[in-house]
Protein backbone atom coordinates (compact mmCIF):
# COMPACT_ATOMS: atom_id res chain seq x y z
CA UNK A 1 0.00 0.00 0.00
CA UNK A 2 2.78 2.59 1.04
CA UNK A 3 4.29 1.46 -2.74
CA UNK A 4 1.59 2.78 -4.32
CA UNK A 5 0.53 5.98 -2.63
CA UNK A 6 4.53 6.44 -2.63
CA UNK A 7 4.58 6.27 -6.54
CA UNK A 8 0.79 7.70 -7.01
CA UNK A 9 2.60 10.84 -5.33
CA UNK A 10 5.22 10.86 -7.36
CA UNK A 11 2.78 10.50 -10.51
CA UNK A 12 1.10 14.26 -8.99
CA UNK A 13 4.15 15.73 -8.45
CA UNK A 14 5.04 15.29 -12.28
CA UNK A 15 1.84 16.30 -12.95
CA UNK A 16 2.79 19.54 -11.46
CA UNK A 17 6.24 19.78 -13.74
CA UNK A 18 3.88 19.39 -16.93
CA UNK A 19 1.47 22.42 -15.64
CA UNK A 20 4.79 24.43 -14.64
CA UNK A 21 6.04 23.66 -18.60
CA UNK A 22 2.46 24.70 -20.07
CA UNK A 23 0.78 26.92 -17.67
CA UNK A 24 -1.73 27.52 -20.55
CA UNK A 25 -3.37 24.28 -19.35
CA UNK A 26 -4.87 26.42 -16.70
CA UNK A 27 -7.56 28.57 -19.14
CA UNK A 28 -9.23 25.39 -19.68
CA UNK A 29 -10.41 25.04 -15.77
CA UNK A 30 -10.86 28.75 -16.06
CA UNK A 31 -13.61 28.10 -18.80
CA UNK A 32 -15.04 25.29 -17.67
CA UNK A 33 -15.39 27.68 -13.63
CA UNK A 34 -16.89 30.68 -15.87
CA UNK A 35 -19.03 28.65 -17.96
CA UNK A 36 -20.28 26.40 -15.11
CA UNK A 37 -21.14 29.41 -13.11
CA UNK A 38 -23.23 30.91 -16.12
CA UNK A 39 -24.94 27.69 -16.79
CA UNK A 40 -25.67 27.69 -13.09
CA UNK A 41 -27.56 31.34 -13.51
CA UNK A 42 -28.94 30.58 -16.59
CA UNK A 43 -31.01 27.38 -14.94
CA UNK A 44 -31.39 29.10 -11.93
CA UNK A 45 -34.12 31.91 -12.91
CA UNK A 46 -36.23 28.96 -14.09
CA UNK A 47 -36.10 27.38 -11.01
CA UNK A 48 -36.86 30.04 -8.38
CA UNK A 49 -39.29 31.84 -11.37
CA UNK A 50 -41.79 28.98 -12.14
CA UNK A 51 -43.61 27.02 -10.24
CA UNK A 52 -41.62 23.81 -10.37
CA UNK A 53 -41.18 22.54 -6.70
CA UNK A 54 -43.85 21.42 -4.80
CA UNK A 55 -44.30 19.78 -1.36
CA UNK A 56 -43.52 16.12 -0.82
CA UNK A 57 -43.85 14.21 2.16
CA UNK A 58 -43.59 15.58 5.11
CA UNK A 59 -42.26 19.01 5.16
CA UNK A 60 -39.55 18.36 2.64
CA UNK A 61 -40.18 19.82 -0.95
CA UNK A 62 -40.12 17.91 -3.76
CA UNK A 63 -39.97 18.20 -8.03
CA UNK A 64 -42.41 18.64 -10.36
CA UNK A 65 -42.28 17.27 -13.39
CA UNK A 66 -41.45 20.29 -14.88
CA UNK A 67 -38.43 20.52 -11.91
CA UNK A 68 -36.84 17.19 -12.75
CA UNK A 69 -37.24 18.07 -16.72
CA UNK A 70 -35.32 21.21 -16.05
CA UNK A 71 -33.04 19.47 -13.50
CA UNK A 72 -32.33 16.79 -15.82
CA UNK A 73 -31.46 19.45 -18.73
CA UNK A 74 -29.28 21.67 -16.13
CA UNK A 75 -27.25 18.09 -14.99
CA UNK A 76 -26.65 17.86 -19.24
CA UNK A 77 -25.62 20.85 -20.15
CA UNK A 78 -22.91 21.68 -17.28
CA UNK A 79 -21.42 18.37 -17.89
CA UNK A 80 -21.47 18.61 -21.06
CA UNK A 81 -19.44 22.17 -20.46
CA UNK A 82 -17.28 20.80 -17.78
CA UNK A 83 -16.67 17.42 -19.71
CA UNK A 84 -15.68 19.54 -22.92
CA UNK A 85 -12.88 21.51 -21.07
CA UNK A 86 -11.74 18.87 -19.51
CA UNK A 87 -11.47 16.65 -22.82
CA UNK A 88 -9.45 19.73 -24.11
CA UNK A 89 -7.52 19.99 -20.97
CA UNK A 90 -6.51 16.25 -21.52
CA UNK A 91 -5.59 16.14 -25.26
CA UNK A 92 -3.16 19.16 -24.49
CA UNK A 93 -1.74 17.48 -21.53
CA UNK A 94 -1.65 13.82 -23.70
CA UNK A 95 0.26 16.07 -26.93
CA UNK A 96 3.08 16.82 -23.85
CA UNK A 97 3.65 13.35 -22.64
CA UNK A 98 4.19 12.46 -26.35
CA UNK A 99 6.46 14.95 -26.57
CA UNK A 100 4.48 17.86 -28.19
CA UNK A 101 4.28 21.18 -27.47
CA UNK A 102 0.45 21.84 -27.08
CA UNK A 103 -1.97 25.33 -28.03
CA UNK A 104 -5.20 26.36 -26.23
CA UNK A 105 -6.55 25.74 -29.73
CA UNK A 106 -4.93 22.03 -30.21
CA UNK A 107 -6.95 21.08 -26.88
CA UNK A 108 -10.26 22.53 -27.85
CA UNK A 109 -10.00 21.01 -31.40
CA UNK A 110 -9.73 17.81 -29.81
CA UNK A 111 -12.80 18.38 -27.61
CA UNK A 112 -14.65 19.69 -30.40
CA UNK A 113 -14.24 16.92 -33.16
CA UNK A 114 -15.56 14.32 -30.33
CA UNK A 115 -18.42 16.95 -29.36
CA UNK A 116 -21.20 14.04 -29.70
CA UNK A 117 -19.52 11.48 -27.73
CA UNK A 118 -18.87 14.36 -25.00
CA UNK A 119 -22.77 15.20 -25.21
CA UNK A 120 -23.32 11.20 -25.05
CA UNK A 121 -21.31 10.73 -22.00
CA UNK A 122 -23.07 13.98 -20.25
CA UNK A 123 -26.33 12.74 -20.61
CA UNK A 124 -25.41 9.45 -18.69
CA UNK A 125 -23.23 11.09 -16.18
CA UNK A 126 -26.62 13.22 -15.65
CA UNK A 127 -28.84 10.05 -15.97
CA UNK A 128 -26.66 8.68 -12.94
CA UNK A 129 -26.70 11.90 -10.82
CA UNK A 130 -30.46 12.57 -10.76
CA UNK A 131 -31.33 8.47 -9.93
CA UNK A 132 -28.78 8.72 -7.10
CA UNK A 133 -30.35 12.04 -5.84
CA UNK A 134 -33.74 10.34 -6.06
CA UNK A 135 -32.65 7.42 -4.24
CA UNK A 136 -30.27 9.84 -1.26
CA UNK A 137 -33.68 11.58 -0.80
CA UNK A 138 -35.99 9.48 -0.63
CA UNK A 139 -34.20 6.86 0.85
CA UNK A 140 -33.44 8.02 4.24
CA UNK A 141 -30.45 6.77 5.73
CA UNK A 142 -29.71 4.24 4.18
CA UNK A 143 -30.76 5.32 0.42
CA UNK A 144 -27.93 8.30 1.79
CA UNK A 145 -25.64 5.41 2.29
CA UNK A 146 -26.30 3.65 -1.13
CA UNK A 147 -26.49 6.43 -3.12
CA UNK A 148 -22.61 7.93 -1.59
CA UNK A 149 -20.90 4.06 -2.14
CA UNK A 150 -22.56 4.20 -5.65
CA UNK A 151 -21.69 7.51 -6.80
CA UNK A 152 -17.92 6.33 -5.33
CA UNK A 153 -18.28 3.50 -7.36
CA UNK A 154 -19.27 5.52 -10.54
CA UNK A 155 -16.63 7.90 -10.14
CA UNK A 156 -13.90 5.79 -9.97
CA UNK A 157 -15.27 3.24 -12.74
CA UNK A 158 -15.68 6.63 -14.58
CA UNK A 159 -12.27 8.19 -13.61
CA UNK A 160 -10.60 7.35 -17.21
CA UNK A 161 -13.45 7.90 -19.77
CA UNK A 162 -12.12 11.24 -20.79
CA UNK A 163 -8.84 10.33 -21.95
CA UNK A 164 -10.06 6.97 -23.35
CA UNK A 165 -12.61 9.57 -25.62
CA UNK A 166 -9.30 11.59 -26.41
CA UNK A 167 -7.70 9.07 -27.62
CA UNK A 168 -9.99 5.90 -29.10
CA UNK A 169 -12.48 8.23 -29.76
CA UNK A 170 -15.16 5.69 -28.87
CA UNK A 171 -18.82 5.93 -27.52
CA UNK A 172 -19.28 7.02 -24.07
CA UNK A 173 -20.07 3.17 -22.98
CA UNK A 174 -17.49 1.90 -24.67
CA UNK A 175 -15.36 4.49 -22.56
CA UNK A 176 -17.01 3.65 -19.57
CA UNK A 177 -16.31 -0.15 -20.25
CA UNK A 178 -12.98 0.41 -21.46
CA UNK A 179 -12.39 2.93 -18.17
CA UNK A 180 -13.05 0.00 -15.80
CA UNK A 181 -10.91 -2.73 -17.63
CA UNK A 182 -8.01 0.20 -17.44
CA UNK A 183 -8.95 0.66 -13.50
CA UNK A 184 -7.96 -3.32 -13.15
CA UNK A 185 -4.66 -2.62 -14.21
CA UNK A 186 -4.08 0.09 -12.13
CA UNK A 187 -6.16 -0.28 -8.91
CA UNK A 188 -4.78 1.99 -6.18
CA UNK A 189 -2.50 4.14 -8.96
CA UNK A 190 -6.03 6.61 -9.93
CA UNK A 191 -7.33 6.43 -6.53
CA UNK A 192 -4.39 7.46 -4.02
CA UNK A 193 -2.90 9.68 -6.82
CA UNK A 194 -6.60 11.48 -7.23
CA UNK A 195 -7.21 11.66 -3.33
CA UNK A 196 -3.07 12.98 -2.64
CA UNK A 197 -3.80 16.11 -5.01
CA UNK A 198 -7.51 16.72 -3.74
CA UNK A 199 -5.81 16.20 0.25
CA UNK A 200 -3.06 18.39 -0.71
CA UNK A 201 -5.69 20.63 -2.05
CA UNK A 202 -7.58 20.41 0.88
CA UNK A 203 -4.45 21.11 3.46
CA UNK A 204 -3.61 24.60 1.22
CA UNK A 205 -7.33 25.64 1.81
CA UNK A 206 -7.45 25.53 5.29
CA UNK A 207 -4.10 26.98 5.90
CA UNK A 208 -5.13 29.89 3.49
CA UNK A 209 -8.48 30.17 5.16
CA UNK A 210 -6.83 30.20 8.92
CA UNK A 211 -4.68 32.71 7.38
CA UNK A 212 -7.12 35.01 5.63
CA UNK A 213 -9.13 34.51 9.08
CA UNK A 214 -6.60 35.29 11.67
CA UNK A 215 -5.11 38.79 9.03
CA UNK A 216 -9.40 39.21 8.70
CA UNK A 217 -9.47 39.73 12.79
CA UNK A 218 -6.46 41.76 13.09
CA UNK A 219 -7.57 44.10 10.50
CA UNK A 220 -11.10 44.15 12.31
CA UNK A 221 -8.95 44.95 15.59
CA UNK A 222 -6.51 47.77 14.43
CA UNK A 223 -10.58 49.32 12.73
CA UNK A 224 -9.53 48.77 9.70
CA UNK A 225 -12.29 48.12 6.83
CA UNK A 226 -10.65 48.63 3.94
CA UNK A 227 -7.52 46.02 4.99
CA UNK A 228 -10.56 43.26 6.21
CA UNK A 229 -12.51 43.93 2.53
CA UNK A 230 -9.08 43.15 0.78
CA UNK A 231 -7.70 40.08 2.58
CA UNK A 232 -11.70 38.71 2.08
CA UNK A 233 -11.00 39.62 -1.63
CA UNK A 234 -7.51 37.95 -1.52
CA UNK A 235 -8.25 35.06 0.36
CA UNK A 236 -11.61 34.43 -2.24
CA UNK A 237 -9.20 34.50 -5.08
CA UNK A 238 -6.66 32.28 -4.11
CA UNK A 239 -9.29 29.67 -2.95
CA UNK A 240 -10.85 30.21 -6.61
CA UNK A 241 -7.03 29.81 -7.94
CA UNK A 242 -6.26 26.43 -6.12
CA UNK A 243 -9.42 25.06 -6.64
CA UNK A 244 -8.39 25.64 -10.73
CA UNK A 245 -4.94 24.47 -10.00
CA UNK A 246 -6.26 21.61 -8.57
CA UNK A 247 -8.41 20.67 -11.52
CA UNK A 248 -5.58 20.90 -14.22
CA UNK A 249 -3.42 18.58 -11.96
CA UNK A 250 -6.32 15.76 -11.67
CA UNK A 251 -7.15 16.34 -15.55
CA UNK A 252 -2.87 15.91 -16.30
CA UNK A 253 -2.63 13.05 -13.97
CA UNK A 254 -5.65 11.33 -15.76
CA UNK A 255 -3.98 11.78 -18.90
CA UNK A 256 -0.59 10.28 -17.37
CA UNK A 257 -2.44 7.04 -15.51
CA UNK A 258 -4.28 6.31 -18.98
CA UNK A 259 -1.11 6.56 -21.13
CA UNK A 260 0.89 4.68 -18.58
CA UNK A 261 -2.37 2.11 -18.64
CA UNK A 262 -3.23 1.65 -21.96
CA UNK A 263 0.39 2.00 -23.76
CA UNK A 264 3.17 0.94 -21.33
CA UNK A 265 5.12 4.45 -22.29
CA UNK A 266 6.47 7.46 -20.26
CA UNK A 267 6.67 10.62 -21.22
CA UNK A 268 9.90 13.31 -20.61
CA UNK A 269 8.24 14.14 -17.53
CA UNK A 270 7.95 10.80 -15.91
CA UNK A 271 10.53 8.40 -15.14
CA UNK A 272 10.17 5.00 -16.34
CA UNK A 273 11.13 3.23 -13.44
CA UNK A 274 8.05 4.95 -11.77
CA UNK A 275 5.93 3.45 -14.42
CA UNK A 276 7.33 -0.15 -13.89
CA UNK A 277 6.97 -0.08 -10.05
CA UNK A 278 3.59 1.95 -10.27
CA UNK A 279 1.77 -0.06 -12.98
CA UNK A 280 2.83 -3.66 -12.45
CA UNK A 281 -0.49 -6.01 -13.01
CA UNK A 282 -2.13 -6.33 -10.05
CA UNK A 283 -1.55 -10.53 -8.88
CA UNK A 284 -4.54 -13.12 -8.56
């Protein structure tokens, strides 16, 4: 176990090197943030503007048709947004391992010729999502507790798709098939590797909140408005800036586990004797 999350760390950490080499690979999370967000507005005036939610049982509110129509729609079209940056994001990151020297427009000509597959794959990913909110709230407890060991399931069965559409170019469940068979191969590799960025992630964010906190009180202690509006302001953008930092690292580390997976090869960023130890076939 300490092998792998020892070489899963490594894996981030040259993750890193490729994002310090092309730090353009950051205006694809950027997108994908600003076009979530107007998505997000877009769907919301429906929501809180028509009569869609009604009550349920008990006190708890519940759909209406109309709501899970709309719902269902919203669920499609950020994925599909989120799914397309990060198919760019990948193929950029995938022309550097090879060797290439990627463009913003290389990554979103990748994402764009593979538009339909993208839209296909949305439109399960939100298929999955609203079942496993149906089942978390109407469920109770325990539809809580199915519903979060599903959706753990789904993500990592899912965790490859992307770069298996960037590079076989296949249906989105073929990708999803050919996603798990890849996750056999390298069981522990996607999982530790995902969880040390997003924990690494996690540790920034609360030493950058304590610190935006404890500078916050001492400005409100010396009376001082103006220096308490600008470390808030501060401390919102660097949250904003490590969550996207955060996101090209996963999307470059998918690319690297799926290379490493499905081809055997390293790129000038990785050593090889990582990949050996890292990706040996798993025994029994």
């Amino acid at each position: 176990m300490f092998d792998k999350l020892q070489s899963s760390w490594t894996l981030a950490k040259a993750s890193w090197s490729v994002l310090q080499s092309d730090k353009e690979l950051l205006i694809f999370p950027i997108i994908s943030f600003i076009g979530s967000v107007i998505v997000s507005i877009l769907f919301a005036v429906p929501f809180f503007t028509v009569g869609i939610v009604e009550g349920s049982r008990g006190n708890d509110p519940g759909l209406t048709p109309l709501g899970i129509i709309i719902g269902f729609l919203f669920y499609v079209v950020l994925y599909t947004v989120i799914f397309f940056c990060n198919t760019a994001l990948i193929g950029a990151a995938l022309i550097r391992l090879k060797g290439g020297d990627p463009t913003v427009s290389d990554g979103f000509r990748i994402a764009s010729e593979r538009l339909t597959h993208i839209v296909g794959y949305a439109i399960i990913s939100a298929t999955v999502g609203m079942i496993l909110r149906a089942v978390s709230e109407r469920g109770g407890l325990i539809g809580q507790i199915v519903s979060g060991l599903v959706g753990f399931a789904w993500n990592v069965a899912t965790f490859l798709v992307v770069p298996v559409l960037v590079i076989e170019n296949i249906g989105p469940w073929d990708a999803i098939k050919r996603s798990s068979a890849l996750l056999k191969k390298t069981w522990g590799e996607n999982l530790i590797g995902n969880a040390g960025i997003g924990l690494v992630t996690f540790l920034v964010m609360i030493a950058g909140l304590f610190i935006t906190i404890g500078l916050a009180i001492f400005g409100a202690n010396i009376n001082s408005t103006p220096f308490v509006i600008a470390v808030i302001i501060v401390g919102v953008i660097f949250m904003i800036l490590l969550g996207l930092i955060s996101s090209a690292l996963t999307g470059i580390y998918q690319a690297a586990v799926y290379r490493f997976a499905a081809e055997g090869e390293t790129g000038g960023m990785f050593a090889p004797e990582l990949v050996h130890q890292a990706f040996k076939p798993k025994r029994g």
